[in-house]
Protein backbone atom coordinates (compact mmCIF):
# COMPACT_ATOMS: atom_id res chain seq x y z
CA UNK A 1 19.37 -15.03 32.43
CA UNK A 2 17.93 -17.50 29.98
CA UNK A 3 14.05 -18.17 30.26
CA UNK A 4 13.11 -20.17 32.92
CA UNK A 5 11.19 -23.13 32.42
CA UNK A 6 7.61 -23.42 33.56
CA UNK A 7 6.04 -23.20 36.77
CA UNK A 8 8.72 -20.14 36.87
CA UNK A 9 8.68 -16.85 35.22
CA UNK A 10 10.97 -13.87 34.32
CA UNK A 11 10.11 -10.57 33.22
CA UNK A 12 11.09 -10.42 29.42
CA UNK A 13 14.88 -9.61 28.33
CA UNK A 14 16.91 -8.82 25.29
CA UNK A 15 18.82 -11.86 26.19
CA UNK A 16 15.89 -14.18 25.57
CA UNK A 17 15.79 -13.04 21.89
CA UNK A 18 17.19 -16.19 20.34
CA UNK A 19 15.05 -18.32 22.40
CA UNK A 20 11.90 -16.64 21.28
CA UNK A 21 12.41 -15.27 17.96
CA UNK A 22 13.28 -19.52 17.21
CA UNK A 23 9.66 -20.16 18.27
CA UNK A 24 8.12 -17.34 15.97
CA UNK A 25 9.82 -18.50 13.27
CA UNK A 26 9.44 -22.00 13.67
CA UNK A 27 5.41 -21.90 14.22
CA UNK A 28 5.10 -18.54 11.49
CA UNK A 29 2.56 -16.79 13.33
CA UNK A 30 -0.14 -15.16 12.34
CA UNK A 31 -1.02 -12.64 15.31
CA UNK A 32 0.83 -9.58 15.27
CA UNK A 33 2.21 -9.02 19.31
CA UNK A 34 4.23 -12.60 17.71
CA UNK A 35 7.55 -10.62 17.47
CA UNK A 36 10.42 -10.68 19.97
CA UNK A 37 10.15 -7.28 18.94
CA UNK A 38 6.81 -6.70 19.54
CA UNK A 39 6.90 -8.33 23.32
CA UNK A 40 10.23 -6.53 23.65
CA UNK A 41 8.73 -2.86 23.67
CA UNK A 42 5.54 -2.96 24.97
CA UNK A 43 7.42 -4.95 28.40
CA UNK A 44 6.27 -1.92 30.31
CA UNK A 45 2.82 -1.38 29.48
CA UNK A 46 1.80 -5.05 29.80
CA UNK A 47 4.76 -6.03 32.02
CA UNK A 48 5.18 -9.53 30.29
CA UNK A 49 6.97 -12.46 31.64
CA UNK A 50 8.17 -15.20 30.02
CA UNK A 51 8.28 -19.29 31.05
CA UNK A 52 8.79 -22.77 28.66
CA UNK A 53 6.49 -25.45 29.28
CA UNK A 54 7.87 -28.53 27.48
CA UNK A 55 9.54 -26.27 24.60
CA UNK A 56 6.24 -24.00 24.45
CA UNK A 57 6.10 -20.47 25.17
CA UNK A 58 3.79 -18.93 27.53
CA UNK A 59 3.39 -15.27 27.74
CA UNK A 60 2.05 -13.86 30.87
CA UNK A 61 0.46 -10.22 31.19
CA UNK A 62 0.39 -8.23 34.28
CA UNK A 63 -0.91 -5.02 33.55
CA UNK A 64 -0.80 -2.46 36.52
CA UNK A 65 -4.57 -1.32 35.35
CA UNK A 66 -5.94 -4.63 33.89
CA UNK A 67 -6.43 -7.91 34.92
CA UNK A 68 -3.47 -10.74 34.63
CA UNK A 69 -3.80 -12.78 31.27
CA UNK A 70 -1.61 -15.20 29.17
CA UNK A 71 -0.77 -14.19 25.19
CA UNK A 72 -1.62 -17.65 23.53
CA UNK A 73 0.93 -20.22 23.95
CA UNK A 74 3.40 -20.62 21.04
CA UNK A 75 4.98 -23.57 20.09
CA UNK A 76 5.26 -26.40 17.75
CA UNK A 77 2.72 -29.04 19.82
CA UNK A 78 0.07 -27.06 21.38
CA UNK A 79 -2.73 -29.43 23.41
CA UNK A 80 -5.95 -29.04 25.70
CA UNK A 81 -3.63 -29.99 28.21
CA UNK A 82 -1.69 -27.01 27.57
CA UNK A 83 -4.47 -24.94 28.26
CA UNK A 84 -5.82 -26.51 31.21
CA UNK A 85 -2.23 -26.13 32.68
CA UNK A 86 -1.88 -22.16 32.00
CA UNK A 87 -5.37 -22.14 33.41
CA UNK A 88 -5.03 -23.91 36.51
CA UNK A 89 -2.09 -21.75 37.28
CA UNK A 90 -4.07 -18.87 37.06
CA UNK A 91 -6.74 -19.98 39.69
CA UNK A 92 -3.90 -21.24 41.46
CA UNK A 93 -2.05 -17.72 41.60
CA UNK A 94 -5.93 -15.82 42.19
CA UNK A 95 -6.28 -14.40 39.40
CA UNK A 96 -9.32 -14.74 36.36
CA UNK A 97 -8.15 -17.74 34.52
CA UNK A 98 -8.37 -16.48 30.24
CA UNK A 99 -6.22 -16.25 27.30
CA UNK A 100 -6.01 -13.24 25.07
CA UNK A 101 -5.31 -12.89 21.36
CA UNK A 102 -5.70 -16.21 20.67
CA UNK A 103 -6.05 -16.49 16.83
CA UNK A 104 -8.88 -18.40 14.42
CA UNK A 105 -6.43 -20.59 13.22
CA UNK A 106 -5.60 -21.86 16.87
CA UNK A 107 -9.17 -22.00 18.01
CA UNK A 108 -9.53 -24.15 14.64
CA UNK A 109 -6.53 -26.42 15.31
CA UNK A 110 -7.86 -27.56 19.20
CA UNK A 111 -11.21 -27.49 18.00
CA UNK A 112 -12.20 -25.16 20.78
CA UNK A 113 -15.79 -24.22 18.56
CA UNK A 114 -17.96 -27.04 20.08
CA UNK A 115 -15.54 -28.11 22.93
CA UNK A 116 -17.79 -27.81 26.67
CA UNK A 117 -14.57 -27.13 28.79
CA UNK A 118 -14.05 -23.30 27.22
CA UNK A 119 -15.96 -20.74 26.19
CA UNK A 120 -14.59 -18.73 22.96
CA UNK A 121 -15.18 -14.75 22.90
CA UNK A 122 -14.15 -12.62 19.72
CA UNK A 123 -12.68 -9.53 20.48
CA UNK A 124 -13.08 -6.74 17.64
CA UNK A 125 -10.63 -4.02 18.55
CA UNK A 126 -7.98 -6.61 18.63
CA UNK A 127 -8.18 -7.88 14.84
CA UNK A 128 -5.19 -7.39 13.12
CA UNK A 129 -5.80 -5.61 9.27
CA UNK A 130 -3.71 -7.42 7.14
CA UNK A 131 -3.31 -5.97 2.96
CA UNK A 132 -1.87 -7.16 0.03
CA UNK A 133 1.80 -5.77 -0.27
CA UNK A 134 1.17 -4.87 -3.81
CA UNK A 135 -2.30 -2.69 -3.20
CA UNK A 136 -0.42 -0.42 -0.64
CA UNK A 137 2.67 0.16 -3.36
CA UNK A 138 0.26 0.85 -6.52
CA UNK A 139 -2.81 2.41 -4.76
CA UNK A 140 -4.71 1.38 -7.23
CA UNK A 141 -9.08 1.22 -7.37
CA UNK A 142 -11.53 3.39 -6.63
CA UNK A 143 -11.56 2.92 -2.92
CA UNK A 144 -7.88 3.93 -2.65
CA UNK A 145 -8.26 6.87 -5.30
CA UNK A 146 -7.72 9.41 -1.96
CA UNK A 147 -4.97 7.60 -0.79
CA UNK A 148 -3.26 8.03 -4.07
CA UNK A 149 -4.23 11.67 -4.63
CA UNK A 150 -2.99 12.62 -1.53
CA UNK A 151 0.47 10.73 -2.31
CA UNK A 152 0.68 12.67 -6.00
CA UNK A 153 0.18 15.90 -4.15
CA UNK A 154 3.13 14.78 -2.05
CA UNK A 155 5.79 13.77 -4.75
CA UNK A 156 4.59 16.82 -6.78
CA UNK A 157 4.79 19.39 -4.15
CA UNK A 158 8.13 18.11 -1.91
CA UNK A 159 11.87 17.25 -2.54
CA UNK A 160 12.16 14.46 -0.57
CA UNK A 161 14.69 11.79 0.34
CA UNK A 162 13.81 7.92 1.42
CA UNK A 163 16.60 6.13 3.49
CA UNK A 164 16.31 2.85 5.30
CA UNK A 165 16.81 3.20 8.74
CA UNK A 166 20.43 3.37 9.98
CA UNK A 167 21.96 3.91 13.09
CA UNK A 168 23.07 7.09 12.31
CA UNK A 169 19.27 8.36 11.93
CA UNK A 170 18.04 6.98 14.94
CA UNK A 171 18.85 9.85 16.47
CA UNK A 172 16.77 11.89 14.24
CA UNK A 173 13.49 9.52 14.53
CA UNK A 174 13.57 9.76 18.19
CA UNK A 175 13.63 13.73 17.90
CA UNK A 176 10.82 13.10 15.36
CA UNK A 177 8.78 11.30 17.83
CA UNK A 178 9.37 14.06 20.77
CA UNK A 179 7.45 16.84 18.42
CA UNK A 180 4.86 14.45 16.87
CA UNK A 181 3.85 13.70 20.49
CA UNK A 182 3.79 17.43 21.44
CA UNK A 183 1.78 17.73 18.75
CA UNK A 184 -0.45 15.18 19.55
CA UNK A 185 -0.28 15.83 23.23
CA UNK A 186 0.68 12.32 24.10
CA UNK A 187 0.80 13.34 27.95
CA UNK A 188 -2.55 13.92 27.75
CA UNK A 189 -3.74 9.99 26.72
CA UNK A 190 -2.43 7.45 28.56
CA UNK A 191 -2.72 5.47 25.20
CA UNK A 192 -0.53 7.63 23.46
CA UNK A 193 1.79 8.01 26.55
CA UNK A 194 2.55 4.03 26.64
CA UNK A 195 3.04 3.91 22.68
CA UNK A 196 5.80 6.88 22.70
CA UNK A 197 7.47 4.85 25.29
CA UNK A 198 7.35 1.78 23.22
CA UNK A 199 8.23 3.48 20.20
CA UNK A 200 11.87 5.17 22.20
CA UNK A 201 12.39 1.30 23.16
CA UNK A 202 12.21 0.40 19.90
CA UNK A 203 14.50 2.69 18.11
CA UNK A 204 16.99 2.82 21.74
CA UNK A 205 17.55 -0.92 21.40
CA UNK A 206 17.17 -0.75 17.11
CA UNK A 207 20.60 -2.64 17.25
CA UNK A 208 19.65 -5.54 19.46
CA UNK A 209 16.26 -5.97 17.93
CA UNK A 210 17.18 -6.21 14.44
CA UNK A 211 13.88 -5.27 12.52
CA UNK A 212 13.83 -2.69 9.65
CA UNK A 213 12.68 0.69 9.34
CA UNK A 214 12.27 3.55 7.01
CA UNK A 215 12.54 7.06 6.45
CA UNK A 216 11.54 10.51 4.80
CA UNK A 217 14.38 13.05 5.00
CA UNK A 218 12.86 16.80 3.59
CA UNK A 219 15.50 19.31 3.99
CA UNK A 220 17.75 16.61 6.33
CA UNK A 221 15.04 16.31 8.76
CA UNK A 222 13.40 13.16 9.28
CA UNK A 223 9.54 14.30 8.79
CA UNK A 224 8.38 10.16 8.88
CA UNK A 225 9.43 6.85 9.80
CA UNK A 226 7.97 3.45 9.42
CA UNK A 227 9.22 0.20 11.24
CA UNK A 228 8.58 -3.64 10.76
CA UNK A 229 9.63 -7.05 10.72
CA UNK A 230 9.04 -10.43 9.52
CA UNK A 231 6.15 -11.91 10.98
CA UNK A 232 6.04 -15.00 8.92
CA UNK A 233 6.90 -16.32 5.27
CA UNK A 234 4.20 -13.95 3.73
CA UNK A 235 3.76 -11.62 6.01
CA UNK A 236 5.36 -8.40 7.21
CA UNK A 237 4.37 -6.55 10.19
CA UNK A 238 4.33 -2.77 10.87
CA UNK A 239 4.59 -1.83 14.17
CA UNK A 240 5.20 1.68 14.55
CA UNK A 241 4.59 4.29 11.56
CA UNK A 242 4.63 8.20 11.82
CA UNK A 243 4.77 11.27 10.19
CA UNK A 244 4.29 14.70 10.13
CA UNK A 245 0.24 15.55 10.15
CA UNK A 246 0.88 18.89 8.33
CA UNK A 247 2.29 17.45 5.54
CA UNK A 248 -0.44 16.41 2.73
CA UNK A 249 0.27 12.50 1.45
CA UNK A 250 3.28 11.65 3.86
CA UNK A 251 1.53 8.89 5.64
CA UNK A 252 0.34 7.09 2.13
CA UNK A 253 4.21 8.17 0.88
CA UNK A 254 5.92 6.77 4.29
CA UNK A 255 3.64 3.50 3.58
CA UNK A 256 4.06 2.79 0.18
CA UNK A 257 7.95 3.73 0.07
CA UNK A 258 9.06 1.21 3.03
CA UNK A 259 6.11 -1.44 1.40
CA UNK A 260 8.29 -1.28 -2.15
CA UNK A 261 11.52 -0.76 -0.79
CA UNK A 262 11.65 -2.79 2.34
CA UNK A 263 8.99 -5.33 2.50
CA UNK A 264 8.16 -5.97 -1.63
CA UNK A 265 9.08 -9.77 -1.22
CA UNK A 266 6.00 -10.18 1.05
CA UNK A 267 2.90 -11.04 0.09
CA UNK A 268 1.24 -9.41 3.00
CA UNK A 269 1.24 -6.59 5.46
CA UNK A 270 0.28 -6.30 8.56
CA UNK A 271 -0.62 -3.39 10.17
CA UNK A 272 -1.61 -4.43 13.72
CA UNK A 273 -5.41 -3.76 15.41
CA UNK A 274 -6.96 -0.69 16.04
CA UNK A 275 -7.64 -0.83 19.97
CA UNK A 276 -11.20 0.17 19.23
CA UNK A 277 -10.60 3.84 18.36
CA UNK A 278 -12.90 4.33 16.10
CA UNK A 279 -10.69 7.41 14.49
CA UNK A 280 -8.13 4.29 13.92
CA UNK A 281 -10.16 1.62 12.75
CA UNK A 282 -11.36 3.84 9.60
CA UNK A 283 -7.65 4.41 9.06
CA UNK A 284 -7.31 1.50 8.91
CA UNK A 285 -10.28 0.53 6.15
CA UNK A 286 -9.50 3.16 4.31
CA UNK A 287 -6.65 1.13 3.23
CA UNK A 288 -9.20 -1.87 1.94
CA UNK A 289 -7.67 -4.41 4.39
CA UNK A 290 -7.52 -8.02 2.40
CA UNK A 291 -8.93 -9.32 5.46
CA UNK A 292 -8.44 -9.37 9.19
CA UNK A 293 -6.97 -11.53 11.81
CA UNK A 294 -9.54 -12.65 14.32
CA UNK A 295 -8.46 -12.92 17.25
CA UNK A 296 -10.55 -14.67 20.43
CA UNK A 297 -10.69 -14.48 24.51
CA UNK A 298 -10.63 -18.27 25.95
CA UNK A 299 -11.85 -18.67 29.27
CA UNK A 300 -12.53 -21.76 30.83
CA UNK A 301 -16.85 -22.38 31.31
């Protein structure tokens, strides 16, 4: 079924890639969930549906243990009015009337700052931390010095192979996933629970969804994968990276490998928000993020 035009929506379907993946690439989005792919395989945990209003795409949430929201709406003309019509058919449906993950750049463009009709709310733990392709692939500075030291003990101390991501491996990253969750105890954290099932959808459906991947092979088992996308002319996103914890340097080796062999012709990377785990957002600096997304609530006042 295709997507439905507005006031109706459809849960999200791999048949509504074309449609959608045209937006993204005609607007070249800055936020990270701005992926078919992204959308695609969290479906469950945020249980999107998807509408056109006028050519525009509107994203609704309906979380089984959060309130309903819309994802910003993406498209080529994007208005006040455009708001005020997502809005009203929130109130209209019952539900708190806001926006989610809406980005600077957007709140710049509708002038939103000093506007009385919506109040503008930054929201930390969803900043994407975007880097400079080249810093991840040299490791270079003092404030990546760990980073790289844990990446020489890696190439000095392991016979390795990297592999782009085929669909003969697949198989082998989804077995990889199974014993990094039982080592992580993803059962346990509903957080973790949700990502394992987005990271399955992701590699079940890697033929539909087209993005790349890559992969560490030590003695033919895959002990780390990375995959990511396109998220606009400069940028690459990473939406899923793992790797064995036992092994010393595989998550700076898994990072720079798939940054100079898959993604060298960006500029940037993305590497998504941290959710506000604070174990996760210094992961994340550690890296010396360029700079980060901001990314806003809009409600109306």
């Amino acid at each position: 079924m295709p997507v439905p035009q507005f006031p109706e929506f459809r849960p999200i379907e791999i048949n509504h890639k074309n449609t959608i993946s045209t937006i993204f690439e005609t607007i070249d989005p800055v936020i990270s969930e701005f992926t078919f792919t992204n959308l695609f395989v969290w479906r469950h945990s945020y249980q999107f549906q998807v509408s056109l209003l006028d050519g525009t795409l509107l994203v609704l949430a309906c979380p089984e243990h959060d309130s309903h929201f819309f994802m910003p709406p993406a498209g080529e003309t994007i208005t006040i009015q455009t708001l005020e019509t997502m809005f009203s058919f929130m109130s209209k449906e019952g539900w708190l009337p806001e926006i989610r993950r809406f980005s600077r750049q957007l709140v710049e463009e509708l002038d939103l700052w000093d506007n009385p009709q919506f109040k503008v709310t930054p929201n930390r733990e969803d900043y994407d931390y975007v880097y400079r392709t080249r810093d991840l692939i040299e490791l270079k500075g003092k404030k990546l010095r760990k980073k790289k030291n844990h990446l020489n003990y890696f190439l000095k101390h392991y016979d390795f192979v990297f592999e782009p991501l085929t669909t003969s491996t697949v198989n082998l990253c989804l077995k990889m996933q199974e014993e990094w969750c039982n080592l992580r105890n993803c059962s346990d954290h509903s957080m973790l629970t949700s990502e394992d099932f987005a990271v399955f959808e992701a590699l079940h459906h890697w033929e539909d969804l087209n993005y790349e991947g890559g992969i560490i092979l030590i003695d033919g088992k895959v002990e780390a994968f990375s995959l990511g996308e396109r998220l606009n002319k400069v940028t690459a996103v990473v939406h899923f990276e793992k790797a064995n914890p036992k092994i010393r340097g595989l998550y700076p080796a898994i990072n720079r490998l798939c940054c100079k062999n898959l993604w060298s012709n960006y500029t940037y990377i993305n590497r998504e928000q941290d959710l506000g785990e604070e174990g996760l957002r210094q992961a994340k600096l550690s890296y010396n993020p360029c700079f980060l997304v901001e990314k806003y609530t809009i409600t109306p006042r």
